[in-house]
Structure formats: structure tokens, C-alpha cells
Protein backbone atom coordinates (compact mmCIF):
# COMPACT_ATOMS: atom_id res chain seq x y z
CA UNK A 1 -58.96 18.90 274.07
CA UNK A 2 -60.47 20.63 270.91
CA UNK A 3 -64.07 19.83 270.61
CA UNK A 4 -66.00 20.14 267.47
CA UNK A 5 -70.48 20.79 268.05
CA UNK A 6 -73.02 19.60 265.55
CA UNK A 7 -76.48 19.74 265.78
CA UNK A 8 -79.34 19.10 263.55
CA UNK A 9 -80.05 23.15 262.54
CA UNK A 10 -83.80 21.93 260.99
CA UNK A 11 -84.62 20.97 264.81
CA UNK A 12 -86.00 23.40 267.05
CA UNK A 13 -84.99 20.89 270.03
CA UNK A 14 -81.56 20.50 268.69
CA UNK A 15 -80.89 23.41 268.37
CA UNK A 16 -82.14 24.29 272.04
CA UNK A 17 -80.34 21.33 273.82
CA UNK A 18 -76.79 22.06 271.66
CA UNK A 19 -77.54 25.92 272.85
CA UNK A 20 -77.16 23.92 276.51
CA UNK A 21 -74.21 21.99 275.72
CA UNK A 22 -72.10 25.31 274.26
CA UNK A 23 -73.08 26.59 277.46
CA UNK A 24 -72.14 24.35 279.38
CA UNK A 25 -68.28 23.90 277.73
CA UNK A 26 -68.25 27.45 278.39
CA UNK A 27 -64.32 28.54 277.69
CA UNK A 28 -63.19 25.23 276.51
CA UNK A 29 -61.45 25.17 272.57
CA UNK A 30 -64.85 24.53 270.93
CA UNK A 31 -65.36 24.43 266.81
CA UNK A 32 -69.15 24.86 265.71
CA UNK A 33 -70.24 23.64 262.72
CA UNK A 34 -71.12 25.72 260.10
CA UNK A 35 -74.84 25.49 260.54
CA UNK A 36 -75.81 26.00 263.77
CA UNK A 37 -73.05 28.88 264.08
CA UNK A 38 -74.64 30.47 261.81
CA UNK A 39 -77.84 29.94 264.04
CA UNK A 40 -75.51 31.51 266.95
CA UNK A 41 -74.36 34.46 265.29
CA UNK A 42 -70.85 32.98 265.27
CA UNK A 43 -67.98 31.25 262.88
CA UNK A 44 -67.94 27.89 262.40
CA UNK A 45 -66.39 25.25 259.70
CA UNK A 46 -68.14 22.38 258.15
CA UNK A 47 -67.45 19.39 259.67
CA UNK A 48 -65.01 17.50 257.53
CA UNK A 49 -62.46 20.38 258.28
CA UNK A 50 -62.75 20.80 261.77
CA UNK A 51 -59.25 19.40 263.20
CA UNK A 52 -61.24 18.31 266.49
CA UNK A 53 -60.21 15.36 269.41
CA UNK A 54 -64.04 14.95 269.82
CA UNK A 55 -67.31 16.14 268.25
CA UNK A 56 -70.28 16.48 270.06
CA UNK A 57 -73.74 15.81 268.49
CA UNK A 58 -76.85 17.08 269.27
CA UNK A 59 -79.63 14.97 267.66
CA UNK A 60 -80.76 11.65 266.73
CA UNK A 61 -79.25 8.83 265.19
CA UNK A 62 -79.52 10.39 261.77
CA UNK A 63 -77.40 13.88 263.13
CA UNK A 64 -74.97 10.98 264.17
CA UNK A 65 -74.88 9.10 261.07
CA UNK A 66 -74.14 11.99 258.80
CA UNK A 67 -71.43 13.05 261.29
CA UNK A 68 -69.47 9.75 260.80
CA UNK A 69 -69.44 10.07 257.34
CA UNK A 70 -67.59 13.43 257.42
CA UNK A 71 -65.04 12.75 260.07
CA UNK A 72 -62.83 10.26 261.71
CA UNK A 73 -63.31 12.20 265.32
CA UNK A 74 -64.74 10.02 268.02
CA UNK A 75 -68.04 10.62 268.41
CA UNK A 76 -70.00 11.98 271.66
CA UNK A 77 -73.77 11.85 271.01
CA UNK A 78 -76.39 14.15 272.88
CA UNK A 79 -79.75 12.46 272.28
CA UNK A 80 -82.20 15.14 271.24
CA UNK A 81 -84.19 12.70 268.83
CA UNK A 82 -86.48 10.21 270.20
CA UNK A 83 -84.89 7.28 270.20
CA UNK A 84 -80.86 8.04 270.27
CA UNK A 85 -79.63 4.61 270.43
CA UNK A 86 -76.36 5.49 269.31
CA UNK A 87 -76.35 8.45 271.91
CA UNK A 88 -74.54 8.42 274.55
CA UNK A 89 -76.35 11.06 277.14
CA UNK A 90 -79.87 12.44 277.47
CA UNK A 91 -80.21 15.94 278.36
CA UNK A 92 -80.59 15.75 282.01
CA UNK A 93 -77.05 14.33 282.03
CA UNK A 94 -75.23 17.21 279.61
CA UNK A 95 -73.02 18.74 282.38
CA UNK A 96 -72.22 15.09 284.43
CA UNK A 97 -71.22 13.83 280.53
CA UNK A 98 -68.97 16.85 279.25
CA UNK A 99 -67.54 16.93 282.54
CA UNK A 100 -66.80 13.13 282.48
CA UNK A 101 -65.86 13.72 278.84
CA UNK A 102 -62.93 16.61 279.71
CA UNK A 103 -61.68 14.55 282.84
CA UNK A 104 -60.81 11.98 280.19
CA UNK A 105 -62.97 9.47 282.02
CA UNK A 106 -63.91 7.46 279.28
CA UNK A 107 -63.09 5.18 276.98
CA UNK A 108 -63.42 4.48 272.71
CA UNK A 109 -65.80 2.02 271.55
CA UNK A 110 -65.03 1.03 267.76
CA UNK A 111 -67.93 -0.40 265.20
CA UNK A 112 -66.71 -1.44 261.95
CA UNK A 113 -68.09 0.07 258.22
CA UNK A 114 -69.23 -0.99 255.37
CA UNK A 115 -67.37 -0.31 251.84
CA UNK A 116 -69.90 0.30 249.36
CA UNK A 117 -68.29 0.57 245.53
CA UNK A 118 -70.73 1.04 242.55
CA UNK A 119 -69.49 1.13 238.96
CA UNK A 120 -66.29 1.59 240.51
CA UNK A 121 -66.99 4.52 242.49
CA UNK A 122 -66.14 4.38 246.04
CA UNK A 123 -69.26 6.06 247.94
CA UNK A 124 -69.24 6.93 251.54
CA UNK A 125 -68.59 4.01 254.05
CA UNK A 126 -71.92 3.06 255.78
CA UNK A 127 -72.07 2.95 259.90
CA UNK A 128 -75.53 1.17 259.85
CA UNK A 129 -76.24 -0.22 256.45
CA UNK A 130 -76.11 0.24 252.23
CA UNK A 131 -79.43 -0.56 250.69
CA UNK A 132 -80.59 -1.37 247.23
CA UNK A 133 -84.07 -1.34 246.36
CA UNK A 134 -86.39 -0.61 243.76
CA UNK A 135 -86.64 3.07 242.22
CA UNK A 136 -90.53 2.85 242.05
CA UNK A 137 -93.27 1.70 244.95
CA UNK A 138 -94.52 -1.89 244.69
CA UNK A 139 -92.08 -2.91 241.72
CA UNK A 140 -90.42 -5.71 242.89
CA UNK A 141 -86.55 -6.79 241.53
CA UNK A 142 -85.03 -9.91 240.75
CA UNK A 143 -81.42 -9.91 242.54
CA UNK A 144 -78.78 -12.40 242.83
CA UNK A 145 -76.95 -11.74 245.53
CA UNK A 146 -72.96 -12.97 245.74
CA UNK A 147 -70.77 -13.83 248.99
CA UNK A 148 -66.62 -14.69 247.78
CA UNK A 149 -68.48 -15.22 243.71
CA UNK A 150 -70.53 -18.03 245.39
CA UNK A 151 -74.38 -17.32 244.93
CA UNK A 152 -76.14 -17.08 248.20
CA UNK A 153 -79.50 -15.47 247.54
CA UNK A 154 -82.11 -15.75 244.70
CA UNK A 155 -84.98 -13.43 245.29
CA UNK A 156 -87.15 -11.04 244.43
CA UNK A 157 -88.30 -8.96 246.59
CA UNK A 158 -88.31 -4.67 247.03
CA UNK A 159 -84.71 -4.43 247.77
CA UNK A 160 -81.69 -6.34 249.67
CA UNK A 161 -80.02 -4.60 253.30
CA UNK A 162 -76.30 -4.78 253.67
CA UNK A 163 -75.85 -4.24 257.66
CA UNK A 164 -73.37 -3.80 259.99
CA UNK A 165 -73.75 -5.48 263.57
CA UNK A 166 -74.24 -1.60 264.62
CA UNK A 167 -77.18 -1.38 261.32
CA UNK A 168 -78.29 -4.32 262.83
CA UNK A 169 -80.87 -2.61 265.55
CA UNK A 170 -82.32 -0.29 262.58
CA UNK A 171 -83.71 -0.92 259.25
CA UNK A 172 -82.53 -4.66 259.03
CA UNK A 173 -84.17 -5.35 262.66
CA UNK A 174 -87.43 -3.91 261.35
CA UNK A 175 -87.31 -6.73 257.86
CA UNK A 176 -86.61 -9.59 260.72
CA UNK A 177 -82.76 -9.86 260.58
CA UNK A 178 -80.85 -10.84 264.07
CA UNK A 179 -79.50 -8.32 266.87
CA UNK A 180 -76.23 -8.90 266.52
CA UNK A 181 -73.40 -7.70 269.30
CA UNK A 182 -71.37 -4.65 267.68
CA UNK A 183 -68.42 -7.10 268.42
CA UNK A 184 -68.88 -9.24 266.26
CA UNK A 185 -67.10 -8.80 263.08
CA UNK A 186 -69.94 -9.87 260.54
CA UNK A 187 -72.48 -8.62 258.07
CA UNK A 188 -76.55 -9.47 257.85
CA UNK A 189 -78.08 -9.78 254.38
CA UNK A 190 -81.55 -9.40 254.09
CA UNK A 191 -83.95 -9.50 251.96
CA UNK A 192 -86.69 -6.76 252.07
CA UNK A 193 -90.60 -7.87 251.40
CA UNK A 194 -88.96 -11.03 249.78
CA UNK A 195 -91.74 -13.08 247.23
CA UNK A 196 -90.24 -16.39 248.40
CA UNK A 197 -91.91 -17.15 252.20
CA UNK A 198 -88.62 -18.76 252.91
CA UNK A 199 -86.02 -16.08 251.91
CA UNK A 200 -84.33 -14.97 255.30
CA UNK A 201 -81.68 -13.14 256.27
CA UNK A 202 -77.67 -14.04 256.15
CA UNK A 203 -75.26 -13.48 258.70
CA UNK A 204 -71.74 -13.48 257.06
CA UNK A 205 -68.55 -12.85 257.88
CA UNK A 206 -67.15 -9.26 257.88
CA UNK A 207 -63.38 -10.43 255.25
CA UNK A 208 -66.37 -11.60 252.69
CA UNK A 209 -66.99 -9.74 249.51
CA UNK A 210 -70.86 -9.29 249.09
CA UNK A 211 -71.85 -8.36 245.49
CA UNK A 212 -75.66 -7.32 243.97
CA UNK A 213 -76.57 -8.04 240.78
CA UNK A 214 -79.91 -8.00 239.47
CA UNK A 215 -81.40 -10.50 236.68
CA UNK A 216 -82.95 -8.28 234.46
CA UNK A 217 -81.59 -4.57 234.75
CA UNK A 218 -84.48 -1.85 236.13
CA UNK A 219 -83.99 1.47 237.97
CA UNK A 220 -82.90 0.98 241.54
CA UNK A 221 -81.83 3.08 243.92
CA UNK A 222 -78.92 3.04 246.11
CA UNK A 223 -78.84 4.22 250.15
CA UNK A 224 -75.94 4.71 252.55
CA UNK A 225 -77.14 5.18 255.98
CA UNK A 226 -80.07 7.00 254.86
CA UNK A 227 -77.71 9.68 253.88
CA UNK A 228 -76.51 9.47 250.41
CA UNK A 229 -78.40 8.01 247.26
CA UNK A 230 -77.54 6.62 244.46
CA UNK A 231 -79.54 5.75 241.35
CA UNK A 232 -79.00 2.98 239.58
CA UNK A 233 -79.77 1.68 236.04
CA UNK A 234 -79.91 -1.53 237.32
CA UNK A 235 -76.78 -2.95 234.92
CA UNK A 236 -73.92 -1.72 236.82
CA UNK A 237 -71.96 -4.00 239.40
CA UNK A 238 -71.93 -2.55 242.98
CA UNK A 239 -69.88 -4.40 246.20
CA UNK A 240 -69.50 -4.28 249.41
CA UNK A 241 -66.79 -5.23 252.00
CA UNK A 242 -64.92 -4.22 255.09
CA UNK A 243 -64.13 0.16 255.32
CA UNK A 244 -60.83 -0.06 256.50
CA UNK A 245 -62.52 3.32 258.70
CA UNK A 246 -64.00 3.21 262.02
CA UNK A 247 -66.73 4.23 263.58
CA UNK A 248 -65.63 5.29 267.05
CA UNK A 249 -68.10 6.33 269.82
CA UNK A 250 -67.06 7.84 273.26
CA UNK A 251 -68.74 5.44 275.86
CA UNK A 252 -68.79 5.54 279.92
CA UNK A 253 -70.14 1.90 280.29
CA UNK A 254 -70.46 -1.02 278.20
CA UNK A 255 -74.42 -0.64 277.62
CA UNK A 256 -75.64 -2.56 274.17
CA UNK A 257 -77.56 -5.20 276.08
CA UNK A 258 -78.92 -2.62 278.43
CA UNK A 259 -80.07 -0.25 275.62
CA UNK A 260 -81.56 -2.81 273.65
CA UNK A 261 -83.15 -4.16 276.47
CA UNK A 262 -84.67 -0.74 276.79
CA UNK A 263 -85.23 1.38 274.03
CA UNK A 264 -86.10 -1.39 271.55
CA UNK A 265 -87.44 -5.20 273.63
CA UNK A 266 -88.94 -3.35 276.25
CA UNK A 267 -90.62 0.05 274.58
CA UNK A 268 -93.88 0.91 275.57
């Protein structure tokens, strides 16, 4: 097994707990990414050229996020963030995880992705969720919002969430939008700040076409997974369907009621 390392290198933690997981895989075939290696004194290779079974990240959700967008490699995550709800191990169990992870006992957990296309540029496929909202604070936007050509939403309101079930626990959770089960092949609209008391969130199916427009064309700005951005003259058409990509995690349990149970109904 050839196992790629990431970490985030502006973390003094990450870079501490991925200096403990290098350790730890001692002699196995390891690729570092370029910038902690770097940080290590040793070679490395970005990420999206690392030919890798596995890479490890050391981080938060965010180290996670940006990983998925680089490579198709399954995805082992070593929660050095505070929440890691996408991680798979916390520190105290680095050397039970790798060991677990080189004995192969394991299995793949696959989340589906979200297409984004604006003005007919493919930009990357979002894990968690695209996002269009307003370039400037407390400017509000008119948007029409399109599922298969049919309208769906009117509103106005600071911006509109595309989410996957897996976006579903993050951003769109915090505008009111459902928990839904990473099984289940859909997408949530919501609304963000909406005008309209009664503008809620949509739960659609995952083989629909979602389309943004907005009514009268202003700056906006769009997100991917907190990640990439995008501005926007407000004029241009931008869609979203079903990445024909993965997202796939390496998991030892089936956990998503368990973790959401924990680190998000039941947080201190």
C-alpha cells in the first residue's frame, strides 16, 4: 500500500499530530505532500500527483475538503481540528487506526458530489456544498432558483446553499436545512437569511438539474466547499447536478448517527 500524508502546514497542531502519524508508518511507502515536507526537511509532491492507494489527513474538515478536490484516493482523516466530523480517528487512536488501516481491516464509504458549471466552466466538484451569495455584506439578491426548468424558489435573501447529504451537517444545517443520511442520493436547497418568513429549504433528488439565476444581475460570489471562489457578475447562468466523482472515506464502523449524535445534537 502506497500512502500519500497531508496536513494543514499553517497549523502548529497539524503539523505536530501528522509529525506522529509519519512516525508511526515508520518504513511503510509513504508520499508527503509538498508542504509539510518541506516542513520535514524532505521531498514531497503536491497532492494531485501523488499516485497513492490512500492519503492520510491531518486536520479538520477543511484539510479534508481541499484534499478531495485534488484526488480520487480514499480518504483517511486524522482529526486535528476541533470538530473533525468527517475524520475518522482522534489522536489517541493514530497507531490502533494505521495499523487497522495496513491490515486492510476496513472498508470504503462513498458520498456523492456536486457538479457546479458557471458560464460553462466546469469548477471543482463540491463534497459539502456550492454557494452563491451576495458579493457585498447586507445586500440582499433576488434569485430564481430552477429544478428540471421548473421554478421552485422565489426569494431574496443573502445567498442560496446547494448541499450534498454529506454538506448537509455544515453550512446548510446552520441556515435550518434537514440532516440528511449520506445515503441518500438527494440535494438540500436553501435559502440563506431569506426576506420571505416562509422560504425553507428543498430536498431534491440527486438526477435533478438545479439552476440559479438572479432577477436583476448584481455582483455575487461563488463558493465550492469553502475552497474555491468565484465572482460573479450576476448575468451569467451557473448549474448544478450529479459529479460523476466520488468522495470516498476509509471507515471502521458505520458511525453517522453516532457522530451526529455527538459532535453536533449533543455538544456541550
Amino acid at each position: 500500500m502506497r500512502i500519500g500524508v497531508t496536513a494543514n502546514s499553517e497549523v502548529p497542531e497539524s503539523i505536530r499530530v501528522a509529525r506522529k502519524v509519519i512516525g508511526e508508518l515508520g518504513d511503510e511507502d509513504i508520499v508527503l505532500e509538498s508542504g509539510i515536507a518541506r516542513l520535514f526537511g524532505r521531498e514531497g509532491k503536491p497532492i494531485e500527483k501523488m499516485d497513492i492507494d490512500v492519503l492520510v489527513t491531518v486536520g479538520g474538515d477543511g484539510t479534508i475538503l481541499r484534499s478531495l478536490q485534488r484526488t480520487s484516493a480514499p480518504i483517511f482523516g486524522v482529526n486535528a481540528g476541533v470538530l473533525g466530523f468527517l475524520a475518522e480517528v482522534n489522536e489517541d487512536e493514530i497507531s490502533t487506526g494505521l495499523r487497522r488501516l495496513l491490515d486492510g481491516n476496513y472498508f470504503i464509504e462513498e458520498r456523492i458530489k456536486l457538479r457546479t458549471v458557471l458560464k460553462g466552466q466546469r469548477l471543482l466538484d463540491a463534497t459539502n456544498e456550492a454557494v452563491v451569495h451576495t458579493a457585498h455584506v447586507a445586500k440582499i439578491r433576488h434569485f430564481n432558483v430552477f429544478v428540471d426548468d421548473q421554478l421552485a424558489m422565489d426569494v431574496r435573501a443573502d445567498g442560496i446553499i446547494i448541499s450534498t447529504p454529506t454538506g448537509s451537517t455544515c453550512y446548510a444545517m446552520a441556515v435550518g436545512s434537514p440532516i440528511v443520511d449520506p445515503h441518500v442520493d438527494a440535494f438540500v436547497i436553501a435559502p440563506m437569511a431569506p426576506f420571505k418568513f416562509g422560504a425553507r429549504p428543498m430536498v431534491v433528488p440527486a438526477s435533478s438539474k438545479i439552476s440559479i439565476s438572479l432577477v436583476k444581475p448584481k455582483p455575487c460570489l461563488c463558493v465550492i466547499d469553502g475552497q474555491q471562489e468565484m465572482p460573479m457578475e450576476g448575468g451569467e447562468g451557473i448549474s448544478f447536478n450529479l459529479s460523476e466523482e466520488r468522495a470516498r472515506f476509509i471507515r471502521f464502523e458505520k458511525a453517522f448517527y453516532k457522530k451526529t449524535r455527538e459532535k453536533l445534537v449533543c455538544m456541550p
